[in-house]
ModelCIF file with pLDDT and N, C-alpha, C, O atoms, coordinates in Angstrom:
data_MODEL
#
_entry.id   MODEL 
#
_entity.id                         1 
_entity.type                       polymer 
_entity.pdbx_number_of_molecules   1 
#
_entity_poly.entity_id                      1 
_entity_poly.type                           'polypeptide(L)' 
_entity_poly.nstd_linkage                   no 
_entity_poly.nstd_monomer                   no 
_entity_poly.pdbx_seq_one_letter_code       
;(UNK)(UNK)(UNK)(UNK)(UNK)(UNK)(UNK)(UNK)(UNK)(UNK)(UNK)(UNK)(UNK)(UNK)(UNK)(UNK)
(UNK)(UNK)(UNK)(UNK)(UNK)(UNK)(UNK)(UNK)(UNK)(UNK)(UNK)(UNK)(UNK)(UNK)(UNK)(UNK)
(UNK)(UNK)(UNK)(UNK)(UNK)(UNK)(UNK)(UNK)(UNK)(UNK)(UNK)(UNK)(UNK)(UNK)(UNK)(UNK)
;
_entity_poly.pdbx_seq_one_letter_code_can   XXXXXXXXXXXXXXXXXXXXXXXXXXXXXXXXXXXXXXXXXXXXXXXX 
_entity_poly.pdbx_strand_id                 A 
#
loop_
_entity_poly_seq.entity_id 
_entity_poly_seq.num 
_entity_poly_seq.mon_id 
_entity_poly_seq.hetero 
1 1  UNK n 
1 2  UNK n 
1 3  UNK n 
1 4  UNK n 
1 5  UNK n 
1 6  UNK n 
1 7  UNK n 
1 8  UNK n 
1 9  UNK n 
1 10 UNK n 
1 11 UNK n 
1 12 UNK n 
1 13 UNK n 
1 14 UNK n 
1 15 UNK n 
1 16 UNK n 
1 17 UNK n 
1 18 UNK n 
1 19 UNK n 
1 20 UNK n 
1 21 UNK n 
1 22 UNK n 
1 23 UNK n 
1 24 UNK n 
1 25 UNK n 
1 26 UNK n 
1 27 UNK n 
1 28 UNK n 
1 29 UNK n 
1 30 UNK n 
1 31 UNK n 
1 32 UNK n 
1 33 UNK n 
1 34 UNK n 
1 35 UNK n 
1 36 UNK n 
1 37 UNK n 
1 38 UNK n 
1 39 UNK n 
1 40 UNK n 
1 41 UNK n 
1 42 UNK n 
1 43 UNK n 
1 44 UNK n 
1 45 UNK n 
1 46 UNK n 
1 47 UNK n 
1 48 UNK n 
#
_struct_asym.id          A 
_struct_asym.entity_id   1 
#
loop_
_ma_qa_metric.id 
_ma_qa_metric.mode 
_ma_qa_metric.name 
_ma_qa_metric.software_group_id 
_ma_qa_metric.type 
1 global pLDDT . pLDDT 
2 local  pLDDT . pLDDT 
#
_ma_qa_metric_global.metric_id      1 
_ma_qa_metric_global.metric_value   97.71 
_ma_qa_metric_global.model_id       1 
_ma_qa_metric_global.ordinal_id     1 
#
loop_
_ma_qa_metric_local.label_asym_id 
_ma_qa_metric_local.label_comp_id 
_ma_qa_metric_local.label_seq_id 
_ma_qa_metric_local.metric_id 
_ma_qa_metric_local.metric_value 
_ma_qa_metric_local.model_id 
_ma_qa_metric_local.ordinal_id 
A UNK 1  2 98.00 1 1  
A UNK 2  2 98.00 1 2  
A UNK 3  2 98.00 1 3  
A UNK 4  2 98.00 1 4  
A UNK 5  2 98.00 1 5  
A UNK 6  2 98.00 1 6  
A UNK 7  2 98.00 1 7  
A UNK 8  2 98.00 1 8  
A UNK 9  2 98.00 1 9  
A UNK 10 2 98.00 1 10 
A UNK 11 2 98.00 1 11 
A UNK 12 2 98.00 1 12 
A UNK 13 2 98.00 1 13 
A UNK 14 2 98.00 1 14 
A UNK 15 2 98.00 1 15 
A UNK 16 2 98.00 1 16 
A UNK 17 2 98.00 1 17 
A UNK 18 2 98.00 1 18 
A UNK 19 2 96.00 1 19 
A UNK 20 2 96.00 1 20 
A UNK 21 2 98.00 1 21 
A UNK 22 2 98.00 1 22 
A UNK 23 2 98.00 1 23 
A UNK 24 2 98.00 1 24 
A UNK 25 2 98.00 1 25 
A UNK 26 2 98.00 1 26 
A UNK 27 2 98.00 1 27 
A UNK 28 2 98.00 1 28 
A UNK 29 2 98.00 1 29 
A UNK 30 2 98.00 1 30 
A UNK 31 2 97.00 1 31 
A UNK 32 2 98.00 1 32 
A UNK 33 2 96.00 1 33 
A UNK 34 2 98.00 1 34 
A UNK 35 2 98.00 1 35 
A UNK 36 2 98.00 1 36 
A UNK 37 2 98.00 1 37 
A UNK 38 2 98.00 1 38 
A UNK 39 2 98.00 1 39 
A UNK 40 2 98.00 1 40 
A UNK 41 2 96.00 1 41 
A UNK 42 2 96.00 1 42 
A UNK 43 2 98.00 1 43 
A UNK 44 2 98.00 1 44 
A UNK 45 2 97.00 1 45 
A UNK 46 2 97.00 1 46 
A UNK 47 2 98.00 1 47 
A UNK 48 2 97.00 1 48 
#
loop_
_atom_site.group_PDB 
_atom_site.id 
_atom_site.type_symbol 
_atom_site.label_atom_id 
_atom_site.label_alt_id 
_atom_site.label_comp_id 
_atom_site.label_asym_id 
_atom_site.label_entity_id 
_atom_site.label_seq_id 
_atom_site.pdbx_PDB_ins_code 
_atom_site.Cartn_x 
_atom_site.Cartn_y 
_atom_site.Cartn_z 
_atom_site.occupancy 
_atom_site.B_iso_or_equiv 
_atom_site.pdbx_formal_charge 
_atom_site.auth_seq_id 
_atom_site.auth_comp_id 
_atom_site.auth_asym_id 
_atom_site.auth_atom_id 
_atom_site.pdbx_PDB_model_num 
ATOM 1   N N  . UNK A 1 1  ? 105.176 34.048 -26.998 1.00 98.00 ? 1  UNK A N  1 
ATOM 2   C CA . UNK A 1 1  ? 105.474 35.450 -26.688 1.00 98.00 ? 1  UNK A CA 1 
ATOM 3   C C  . UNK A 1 1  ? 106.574 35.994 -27.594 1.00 98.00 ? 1  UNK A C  1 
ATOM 4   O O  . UNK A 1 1  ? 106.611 37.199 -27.845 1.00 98.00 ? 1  UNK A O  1 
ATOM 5   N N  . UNK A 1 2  ? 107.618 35.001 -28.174 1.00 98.00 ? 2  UNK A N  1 
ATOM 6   C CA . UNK A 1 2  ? 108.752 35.708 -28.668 1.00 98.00 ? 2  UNK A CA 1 
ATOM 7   C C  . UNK A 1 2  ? 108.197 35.997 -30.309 1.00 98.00 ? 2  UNK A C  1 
ATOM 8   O O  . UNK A 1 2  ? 108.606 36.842 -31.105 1.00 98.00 ? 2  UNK A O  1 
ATOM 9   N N  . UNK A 1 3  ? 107.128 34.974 -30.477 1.00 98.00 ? 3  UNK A N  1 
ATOM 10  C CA . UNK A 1 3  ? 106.492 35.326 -31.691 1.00 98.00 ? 3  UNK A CA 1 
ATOM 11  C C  . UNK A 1 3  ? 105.949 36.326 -32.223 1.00 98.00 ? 3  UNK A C  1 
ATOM 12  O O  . UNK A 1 3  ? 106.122 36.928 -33.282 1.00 98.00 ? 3  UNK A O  1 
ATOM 13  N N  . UNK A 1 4  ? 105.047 36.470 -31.080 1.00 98.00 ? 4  UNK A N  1 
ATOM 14  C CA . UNK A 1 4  ? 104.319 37.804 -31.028 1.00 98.00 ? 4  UNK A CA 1 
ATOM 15  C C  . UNK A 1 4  ? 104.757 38.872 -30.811 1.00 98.00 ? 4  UNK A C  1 
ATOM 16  O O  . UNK A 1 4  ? 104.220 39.860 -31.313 1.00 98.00 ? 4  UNK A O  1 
ATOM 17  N N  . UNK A 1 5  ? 106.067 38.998 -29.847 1.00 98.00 ? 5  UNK A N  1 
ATOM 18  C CA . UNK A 1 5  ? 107.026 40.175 -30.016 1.00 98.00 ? 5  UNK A CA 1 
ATOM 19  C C  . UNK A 1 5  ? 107.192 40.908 -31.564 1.00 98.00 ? 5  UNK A C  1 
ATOM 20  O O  . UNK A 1 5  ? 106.868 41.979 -32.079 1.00 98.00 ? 5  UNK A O  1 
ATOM 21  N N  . UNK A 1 6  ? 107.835 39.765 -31.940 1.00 98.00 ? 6  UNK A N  1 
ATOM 22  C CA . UNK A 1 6  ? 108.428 40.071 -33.610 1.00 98.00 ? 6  UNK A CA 1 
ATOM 23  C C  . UNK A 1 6  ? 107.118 40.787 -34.461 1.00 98.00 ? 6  UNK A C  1 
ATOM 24  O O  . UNK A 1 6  ? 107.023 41.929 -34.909 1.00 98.00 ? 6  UNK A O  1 
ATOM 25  N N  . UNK A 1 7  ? 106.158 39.654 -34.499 1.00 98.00 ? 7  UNK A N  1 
ATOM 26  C CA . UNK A 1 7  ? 105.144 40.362 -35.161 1.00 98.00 ? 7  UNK A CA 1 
ATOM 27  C C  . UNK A 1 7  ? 104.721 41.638 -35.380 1.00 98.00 ? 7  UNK A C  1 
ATOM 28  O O  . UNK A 1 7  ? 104.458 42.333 -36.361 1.00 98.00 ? 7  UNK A O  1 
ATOM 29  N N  . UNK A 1 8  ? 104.738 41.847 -33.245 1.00 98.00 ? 8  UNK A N  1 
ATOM 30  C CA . UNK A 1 8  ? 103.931 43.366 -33.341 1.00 98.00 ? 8  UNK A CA 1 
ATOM 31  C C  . UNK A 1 8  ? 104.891 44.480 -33.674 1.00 98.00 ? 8  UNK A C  1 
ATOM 32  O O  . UNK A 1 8  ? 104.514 45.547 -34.158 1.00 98.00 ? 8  UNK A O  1 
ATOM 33  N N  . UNK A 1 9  ? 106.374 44.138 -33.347 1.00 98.00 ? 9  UNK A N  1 
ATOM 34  C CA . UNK A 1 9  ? 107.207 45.166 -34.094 1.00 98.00 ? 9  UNK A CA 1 
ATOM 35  C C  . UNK A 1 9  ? 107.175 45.279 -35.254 1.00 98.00 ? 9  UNK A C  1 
ATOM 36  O O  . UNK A 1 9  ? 107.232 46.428 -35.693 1.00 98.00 ? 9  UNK A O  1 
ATOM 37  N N  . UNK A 1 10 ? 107.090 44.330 -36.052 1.00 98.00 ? 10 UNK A N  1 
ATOM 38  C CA . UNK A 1 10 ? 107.179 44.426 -37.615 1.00 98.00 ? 10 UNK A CA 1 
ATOM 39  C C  . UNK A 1 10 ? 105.908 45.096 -38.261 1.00 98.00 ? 10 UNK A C  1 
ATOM 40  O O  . UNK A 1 10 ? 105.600 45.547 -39.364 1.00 98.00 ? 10 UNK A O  1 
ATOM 41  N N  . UNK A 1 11 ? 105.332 44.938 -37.039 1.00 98.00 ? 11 UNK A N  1 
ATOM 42  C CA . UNK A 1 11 ? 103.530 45.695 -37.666 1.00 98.00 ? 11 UNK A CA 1 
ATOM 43  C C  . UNK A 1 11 ? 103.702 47.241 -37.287 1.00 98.00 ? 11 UNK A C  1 
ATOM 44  O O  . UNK A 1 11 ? 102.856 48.090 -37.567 1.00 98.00 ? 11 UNK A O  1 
ATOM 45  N N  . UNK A 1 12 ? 104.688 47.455 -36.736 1.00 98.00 ? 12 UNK A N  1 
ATOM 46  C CA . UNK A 1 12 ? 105.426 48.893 -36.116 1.00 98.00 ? 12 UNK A CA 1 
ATOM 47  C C  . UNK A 1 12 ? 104.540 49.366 -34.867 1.00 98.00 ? 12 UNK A C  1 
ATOM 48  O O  . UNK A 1 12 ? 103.972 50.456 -34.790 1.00 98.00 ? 12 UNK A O  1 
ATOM 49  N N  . UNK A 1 13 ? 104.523 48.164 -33.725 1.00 98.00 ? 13 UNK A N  1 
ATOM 50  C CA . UNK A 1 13 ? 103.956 48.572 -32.327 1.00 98.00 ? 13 UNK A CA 1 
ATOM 51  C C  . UNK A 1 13 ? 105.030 48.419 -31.539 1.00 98.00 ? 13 UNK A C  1 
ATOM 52  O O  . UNK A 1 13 ? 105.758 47.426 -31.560 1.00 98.00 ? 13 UNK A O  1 
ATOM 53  N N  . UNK A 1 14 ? 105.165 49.360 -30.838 1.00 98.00 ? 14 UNK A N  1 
ATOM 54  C CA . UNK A 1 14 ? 105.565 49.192 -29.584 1.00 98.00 ? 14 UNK A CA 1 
ATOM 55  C C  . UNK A 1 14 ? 105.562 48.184 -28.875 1.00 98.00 ? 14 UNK A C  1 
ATOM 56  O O  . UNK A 1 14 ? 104.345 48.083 -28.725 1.00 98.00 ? 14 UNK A O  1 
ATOM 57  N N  . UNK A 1 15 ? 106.125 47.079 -28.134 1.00 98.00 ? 15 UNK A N  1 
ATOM 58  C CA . UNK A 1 15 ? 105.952 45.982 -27.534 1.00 98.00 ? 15 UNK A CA 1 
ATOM 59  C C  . UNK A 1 15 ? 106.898 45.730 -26.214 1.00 98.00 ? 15 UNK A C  1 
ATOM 60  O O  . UNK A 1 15 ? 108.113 45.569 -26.107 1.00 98.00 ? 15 UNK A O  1 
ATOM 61  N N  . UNK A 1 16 ? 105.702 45.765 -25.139 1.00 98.00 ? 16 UNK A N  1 
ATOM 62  C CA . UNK A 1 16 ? 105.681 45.636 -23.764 1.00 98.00 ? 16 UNK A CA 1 
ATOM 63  C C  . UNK A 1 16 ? 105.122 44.217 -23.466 1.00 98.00 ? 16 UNK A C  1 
ATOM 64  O O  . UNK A 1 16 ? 104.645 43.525 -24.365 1.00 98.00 ? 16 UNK A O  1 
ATOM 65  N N  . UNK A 1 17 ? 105.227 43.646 -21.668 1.00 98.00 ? 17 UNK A N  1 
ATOM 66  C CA . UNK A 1 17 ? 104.853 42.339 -21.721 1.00 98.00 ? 17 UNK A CA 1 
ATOM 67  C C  . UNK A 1 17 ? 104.838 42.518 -19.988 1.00 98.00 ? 17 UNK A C  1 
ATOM 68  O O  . UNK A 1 17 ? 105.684 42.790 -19.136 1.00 98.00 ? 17 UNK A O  1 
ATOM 69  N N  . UNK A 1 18 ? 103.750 42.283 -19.996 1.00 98.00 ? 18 UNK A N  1 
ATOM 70  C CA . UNK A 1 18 ? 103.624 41.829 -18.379 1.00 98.00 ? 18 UNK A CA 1 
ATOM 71  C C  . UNK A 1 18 ? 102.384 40.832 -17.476 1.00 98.00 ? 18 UNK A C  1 
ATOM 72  O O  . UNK A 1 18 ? 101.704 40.309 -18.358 1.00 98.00 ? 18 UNK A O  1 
ATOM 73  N N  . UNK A 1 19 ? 102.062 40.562 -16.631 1.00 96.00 ? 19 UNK A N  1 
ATOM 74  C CA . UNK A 1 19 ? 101.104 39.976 -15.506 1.00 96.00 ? 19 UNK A CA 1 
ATOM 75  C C  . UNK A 1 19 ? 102.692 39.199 -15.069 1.00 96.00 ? 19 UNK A C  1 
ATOM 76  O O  . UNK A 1 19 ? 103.763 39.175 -15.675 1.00 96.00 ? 19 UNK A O  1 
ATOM 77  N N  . UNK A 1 20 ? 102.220 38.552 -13.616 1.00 96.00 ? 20 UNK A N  1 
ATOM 78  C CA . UNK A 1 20 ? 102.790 37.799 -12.679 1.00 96.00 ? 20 UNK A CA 1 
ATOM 79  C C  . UNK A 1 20 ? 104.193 37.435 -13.159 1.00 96.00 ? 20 UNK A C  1 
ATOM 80  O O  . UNK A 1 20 ? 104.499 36.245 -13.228 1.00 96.00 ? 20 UNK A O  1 
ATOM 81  N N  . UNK A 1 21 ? 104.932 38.245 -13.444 1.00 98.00 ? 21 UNK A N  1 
ATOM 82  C CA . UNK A 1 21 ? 106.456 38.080 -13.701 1.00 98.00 ? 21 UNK A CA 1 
ATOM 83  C C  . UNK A 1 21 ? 106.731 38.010 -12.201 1.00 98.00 ? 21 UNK A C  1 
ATOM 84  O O  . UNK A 1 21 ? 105.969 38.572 -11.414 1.00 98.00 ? 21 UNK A O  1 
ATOM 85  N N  . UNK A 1 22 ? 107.879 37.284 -11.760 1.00 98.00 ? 22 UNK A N  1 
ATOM 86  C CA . UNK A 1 22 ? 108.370 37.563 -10.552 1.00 98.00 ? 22 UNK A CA 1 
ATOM 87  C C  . UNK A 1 22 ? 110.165 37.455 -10.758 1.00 98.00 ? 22 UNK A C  1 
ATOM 88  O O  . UNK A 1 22 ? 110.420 37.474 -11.962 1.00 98.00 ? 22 UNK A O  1 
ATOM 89  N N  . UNK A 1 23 ? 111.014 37.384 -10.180 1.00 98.00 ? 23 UNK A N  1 
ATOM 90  C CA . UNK A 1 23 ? 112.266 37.163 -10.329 1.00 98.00 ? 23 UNK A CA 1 
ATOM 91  C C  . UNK A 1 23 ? 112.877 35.642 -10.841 1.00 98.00 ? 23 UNK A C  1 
ATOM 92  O O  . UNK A 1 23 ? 113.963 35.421 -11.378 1.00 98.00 ? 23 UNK A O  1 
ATOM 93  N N  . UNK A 1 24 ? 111.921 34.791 -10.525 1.00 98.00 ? 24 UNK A N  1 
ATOM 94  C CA . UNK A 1 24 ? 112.093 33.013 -11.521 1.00 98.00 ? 24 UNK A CA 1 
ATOM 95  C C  . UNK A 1 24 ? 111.462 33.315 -12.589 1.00 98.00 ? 24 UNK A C  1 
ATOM 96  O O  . UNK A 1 24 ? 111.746 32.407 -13.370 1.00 98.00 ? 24 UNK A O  1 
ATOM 97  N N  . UNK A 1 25 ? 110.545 34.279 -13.279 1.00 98.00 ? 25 UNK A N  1 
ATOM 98  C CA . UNK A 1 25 ? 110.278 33.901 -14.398 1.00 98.00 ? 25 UNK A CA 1 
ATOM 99  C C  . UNK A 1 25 ? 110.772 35.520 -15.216 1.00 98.00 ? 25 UNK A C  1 
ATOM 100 O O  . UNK A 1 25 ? 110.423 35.512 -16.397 1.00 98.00 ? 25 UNK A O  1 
ATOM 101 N N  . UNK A 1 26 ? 111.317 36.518 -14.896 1.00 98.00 ? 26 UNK A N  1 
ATOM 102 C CA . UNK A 1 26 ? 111.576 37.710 -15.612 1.00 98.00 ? 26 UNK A CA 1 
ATOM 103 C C  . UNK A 1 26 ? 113.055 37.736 -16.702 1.00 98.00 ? 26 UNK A C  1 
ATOM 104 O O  . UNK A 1 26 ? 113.319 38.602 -17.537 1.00 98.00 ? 26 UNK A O  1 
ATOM 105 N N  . UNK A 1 27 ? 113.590 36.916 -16.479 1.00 98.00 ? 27 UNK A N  1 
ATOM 106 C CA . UNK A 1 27 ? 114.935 36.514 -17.249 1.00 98.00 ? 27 UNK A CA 1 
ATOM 107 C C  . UNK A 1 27 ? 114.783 36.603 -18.771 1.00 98.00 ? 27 UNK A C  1 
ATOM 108 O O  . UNK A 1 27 ? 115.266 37.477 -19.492 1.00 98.00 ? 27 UNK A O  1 
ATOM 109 N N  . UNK A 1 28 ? 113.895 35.365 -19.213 1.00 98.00 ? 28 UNK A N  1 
ATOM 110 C CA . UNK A 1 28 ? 113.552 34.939 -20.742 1.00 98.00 ? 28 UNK A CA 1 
ATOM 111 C C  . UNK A 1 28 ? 112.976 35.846 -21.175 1.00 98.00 ? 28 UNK A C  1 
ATOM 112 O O  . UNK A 1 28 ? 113.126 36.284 -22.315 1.00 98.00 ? 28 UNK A O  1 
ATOM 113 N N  . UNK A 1 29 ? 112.149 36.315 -20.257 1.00 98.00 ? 29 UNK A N  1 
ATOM 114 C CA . UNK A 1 29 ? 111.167 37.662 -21.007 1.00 98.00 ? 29 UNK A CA 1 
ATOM 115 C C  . UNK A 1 29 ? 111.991 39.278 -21.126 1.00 98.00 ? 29 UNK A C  1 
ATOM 116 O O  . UNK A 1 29 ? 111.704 40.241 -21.837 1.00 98.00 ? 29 UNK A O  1 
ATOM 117 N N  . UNK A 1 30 ? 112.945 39.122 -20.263 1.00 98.00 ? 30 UNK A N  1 
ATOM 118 C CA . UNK A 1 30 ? 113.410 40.596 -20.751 1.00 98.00 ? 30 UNK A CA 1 
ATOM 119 C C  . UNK A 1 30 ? 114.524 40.294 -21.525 1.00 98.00 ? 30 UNK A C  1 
ATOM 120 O O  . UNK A 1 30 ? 115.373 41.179 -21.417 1.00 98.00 ? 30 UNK A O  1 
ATOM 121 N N  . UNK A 1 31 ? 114.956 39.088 -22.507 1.00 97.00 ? 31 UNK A N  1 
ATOM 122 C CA . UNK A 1 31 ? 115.482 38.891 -22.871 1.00 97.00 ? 31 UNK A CA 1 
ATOM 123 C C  . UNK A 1 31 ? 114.936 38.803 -24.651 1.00 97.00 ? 31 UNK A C  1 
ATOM 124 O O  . UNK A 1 31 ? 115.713 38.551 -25.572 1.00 97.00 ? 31 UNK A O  1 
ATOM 125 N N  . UNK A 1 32 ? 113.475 39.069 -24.818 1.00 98.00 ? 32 UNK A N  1 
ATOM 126 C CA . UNK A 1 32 ? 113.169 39.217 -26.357 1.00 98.00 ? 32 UNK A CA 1 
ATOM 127 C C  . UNK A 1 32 ? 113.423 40.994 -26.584 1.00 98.00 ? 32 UNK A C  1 
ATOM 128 O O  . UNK A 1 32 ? 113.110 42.089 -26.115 1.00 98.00 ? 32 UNK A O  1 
ATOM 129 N N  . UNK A 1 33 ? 114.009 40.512 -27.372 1.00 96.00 ? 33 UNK A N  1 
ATOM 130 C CA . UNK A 1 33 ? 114.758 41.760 -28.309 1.00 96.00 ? 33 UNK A CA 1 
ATOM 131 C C  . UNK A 1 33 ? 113.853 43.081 -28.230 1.00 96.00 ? 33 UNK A C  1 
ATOM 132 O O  . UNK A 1 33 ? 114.191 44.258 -28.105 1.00 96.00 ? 33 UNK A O  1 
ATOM 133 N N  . UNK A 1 34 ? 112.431 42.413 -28.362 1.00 98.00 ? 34 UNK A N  1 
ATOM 134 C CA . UNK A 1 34 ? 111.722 43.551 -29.209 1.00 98.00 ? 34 UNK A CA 1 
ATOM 135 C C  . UNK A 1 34 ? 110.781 44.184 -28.212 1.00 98.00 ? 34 UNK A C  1 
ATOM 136 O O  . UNK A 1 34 ? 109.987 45.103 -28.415 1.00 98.00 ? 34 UNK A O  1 
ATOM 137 N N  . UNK A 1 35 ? 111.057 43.417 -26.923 1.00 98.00 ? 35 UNK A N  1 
ATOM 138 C CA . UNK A 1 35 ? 110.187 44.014 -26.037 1.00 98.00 ? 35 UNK A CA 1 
ATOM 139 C C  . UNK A 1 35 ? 110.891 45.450 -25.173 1.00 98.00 ? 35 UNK A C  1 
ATOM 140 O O  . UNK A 1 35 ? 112.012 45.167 -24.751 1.00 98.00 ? 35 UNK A O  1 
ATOM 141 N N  . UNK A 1 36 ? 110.564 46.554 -24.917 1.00 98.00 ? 36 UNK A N  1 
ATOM 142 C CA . UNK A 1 36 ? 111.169 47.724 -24.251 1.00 98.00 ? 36 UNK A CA 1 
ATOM 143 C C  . UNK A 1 36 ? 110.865 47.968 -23.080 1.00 98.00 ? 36 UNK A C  1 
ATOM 144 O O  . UNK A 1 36 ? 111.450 48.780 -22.363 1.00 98.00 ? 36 UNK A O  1 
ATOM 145 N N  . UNK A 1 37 ? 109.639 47.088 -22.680 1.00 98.00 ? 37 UNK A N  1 
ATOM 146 C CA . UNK A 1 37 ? 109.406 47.819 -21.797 1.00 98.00 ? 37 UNK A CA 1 
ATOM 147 C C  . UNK A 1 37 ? 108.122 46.467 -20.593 1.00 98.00 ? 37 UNK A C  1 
ATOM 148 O O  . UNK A 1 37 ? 106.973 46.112 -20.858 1.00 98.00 ? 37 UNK A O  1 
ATOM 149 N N  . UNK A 1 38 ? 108.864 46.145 -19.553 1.00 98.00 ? 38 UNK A N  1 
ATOM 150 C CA . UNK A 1 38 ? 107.764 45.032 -18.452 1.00 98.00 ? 38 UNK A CA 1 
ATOM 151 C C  . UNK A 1 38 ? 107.382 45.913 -17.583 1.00 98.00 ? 38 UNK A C  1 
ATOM 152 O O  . UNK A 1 38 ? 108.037 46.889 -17.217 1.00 98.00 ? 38 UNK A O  1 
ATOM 153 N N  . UNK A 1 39 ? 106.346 45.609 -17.237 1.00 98.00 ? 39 UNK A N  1 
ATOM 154 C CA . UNK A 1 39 ? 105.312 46.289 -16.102 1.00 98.00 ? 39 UNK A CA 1 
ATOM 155 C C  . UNK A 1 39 ? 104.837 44.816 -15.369 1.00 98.00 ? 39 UNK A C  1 
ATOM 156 O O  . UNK A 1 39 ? 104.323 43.780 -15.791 1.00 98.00 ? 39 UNK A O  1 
ATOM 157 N N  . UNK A 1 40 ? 105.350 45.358 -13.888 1.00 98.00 ? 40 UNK A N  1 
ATOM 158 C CA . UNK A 1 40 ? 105.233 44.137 -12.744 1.00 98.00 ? 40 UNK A CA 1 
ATOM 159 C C  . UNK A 1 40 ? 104.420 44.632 -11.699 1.00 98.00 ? 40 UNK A C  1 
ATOM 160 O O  . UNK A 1 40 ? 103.882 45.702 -11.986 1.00 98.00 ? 40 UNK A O  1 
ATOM 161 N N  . UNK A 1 41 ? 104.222 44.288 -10.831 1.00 96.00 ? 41 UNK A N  1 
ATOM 162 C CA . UNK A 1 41 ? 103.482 45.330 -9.707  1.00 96.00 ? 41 UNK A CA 1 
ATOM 163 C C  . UNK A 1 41 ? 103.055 44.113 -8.678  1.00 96.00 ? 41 UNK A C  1 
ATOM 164 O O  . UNK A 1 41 ? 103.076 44.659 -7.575  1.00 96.00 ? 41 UNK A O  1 
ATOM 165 N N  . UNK A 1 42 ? 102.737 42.946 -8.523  1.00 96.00 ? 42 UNK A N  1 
ATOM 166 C CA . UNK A 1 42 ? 102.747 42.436 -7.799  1.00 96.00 ? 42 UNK A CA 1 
ATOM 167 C C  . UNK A 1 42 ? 103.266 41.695 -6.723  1.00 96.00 ? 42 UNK A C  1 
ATOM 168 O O  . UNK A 1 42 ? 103.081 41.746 -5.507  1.00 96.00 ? 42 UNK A O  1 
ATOM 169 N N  . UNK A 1 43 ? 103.916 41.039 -7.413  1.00 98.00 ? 43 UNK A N  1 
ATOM 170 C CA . UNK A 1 43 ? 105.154 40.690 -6.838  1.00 98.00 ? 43 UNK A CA 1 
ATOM 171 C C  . UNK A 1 43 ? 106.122 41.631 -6.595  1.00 98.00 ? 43 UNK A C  1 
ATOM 172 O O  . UNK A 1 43 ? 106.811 41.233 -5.656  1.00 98.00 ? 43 UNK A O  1 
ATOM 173 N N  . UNK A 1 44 ? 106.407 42.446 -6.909  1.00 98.00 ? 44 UNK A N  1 
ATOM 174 C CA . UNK A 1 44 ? 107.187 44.168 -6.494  1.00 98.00 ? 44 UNK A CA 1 
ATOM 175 C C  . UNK A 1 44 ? 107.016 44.221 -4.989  1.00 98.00 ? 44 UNK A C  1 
ATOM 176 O O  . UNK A 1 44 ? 107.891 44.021 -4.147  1.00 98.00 ? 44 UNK A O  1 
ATOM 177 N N  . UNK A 1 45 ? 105.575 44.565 -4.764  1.00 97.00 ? 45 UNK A N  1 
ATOM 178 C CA . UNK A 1 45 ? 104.373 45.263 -3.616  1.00 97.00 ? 45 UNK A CA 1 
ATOM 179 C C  . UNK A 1 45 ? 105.021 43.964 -2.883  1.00 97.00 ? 45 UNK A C  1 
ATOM 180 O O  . UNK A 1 45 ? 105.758 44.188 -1.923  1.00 97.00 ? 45 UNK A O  1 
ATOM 181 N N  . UNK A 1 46 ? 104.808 42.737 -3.245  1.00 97.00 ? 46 UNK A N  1 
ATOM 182 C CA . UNK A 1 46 ? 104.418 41.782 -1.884  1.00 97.00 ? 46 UNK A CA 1 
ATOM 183 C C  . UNK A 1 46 ? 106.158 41.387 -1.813  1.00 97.00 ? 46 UNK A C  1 
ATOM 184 O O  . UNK A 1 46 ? 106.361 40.991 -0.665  1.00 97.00 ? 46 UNK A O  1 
ATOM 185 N N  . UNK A 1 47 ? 107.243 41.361 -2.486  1.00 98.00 ? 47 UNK A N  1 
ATOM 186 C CA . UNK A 1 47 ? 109.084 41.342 -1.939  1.00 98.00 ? 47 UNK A CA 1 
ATOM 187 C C  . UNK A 1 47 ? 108.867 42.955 -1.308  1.00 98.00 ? 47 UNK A C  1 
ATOM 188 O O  . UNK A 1 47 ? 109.813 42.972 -0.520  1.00 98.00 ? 47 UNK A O  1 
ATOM 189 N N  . UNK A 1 48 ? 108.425 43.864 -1.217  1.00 97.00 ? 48 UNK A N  1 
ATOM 190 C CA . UNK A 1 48 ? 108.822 45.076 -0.771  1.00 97.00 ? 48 UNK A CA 1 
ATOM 191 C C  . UNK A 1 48 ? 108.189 44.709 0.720   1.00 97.00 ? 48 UNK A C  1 
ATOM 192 O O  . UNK A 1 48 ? 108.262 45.524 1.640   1.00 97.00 ? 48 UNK A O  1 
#
């Protein structure tokens, strides 16, 4: 993923990242540079 981050910025995309993130795994991932933007929704719905 952190690969592909870089890539798609350097290819000049926008780069987002999401499915089944929950609060044990959202740390590392909002932690690549190049990503702006996670979309979660499941785990959201089912802690709410």
């Amino acid at each position: 993923l952190i690969a592909g981050a870089a890539l798609a910025h350097d290819l000049g995309l926008e780069v987002h990242a999401g499915h089944g993130i929950t609060y044990d795994s959202v740390s590392p991932l909002a932690a690549i540079p190049q990503v702006v933007e996670l979309n979660i929704g499941h785990f959201i719905i089912g802690e709410a």
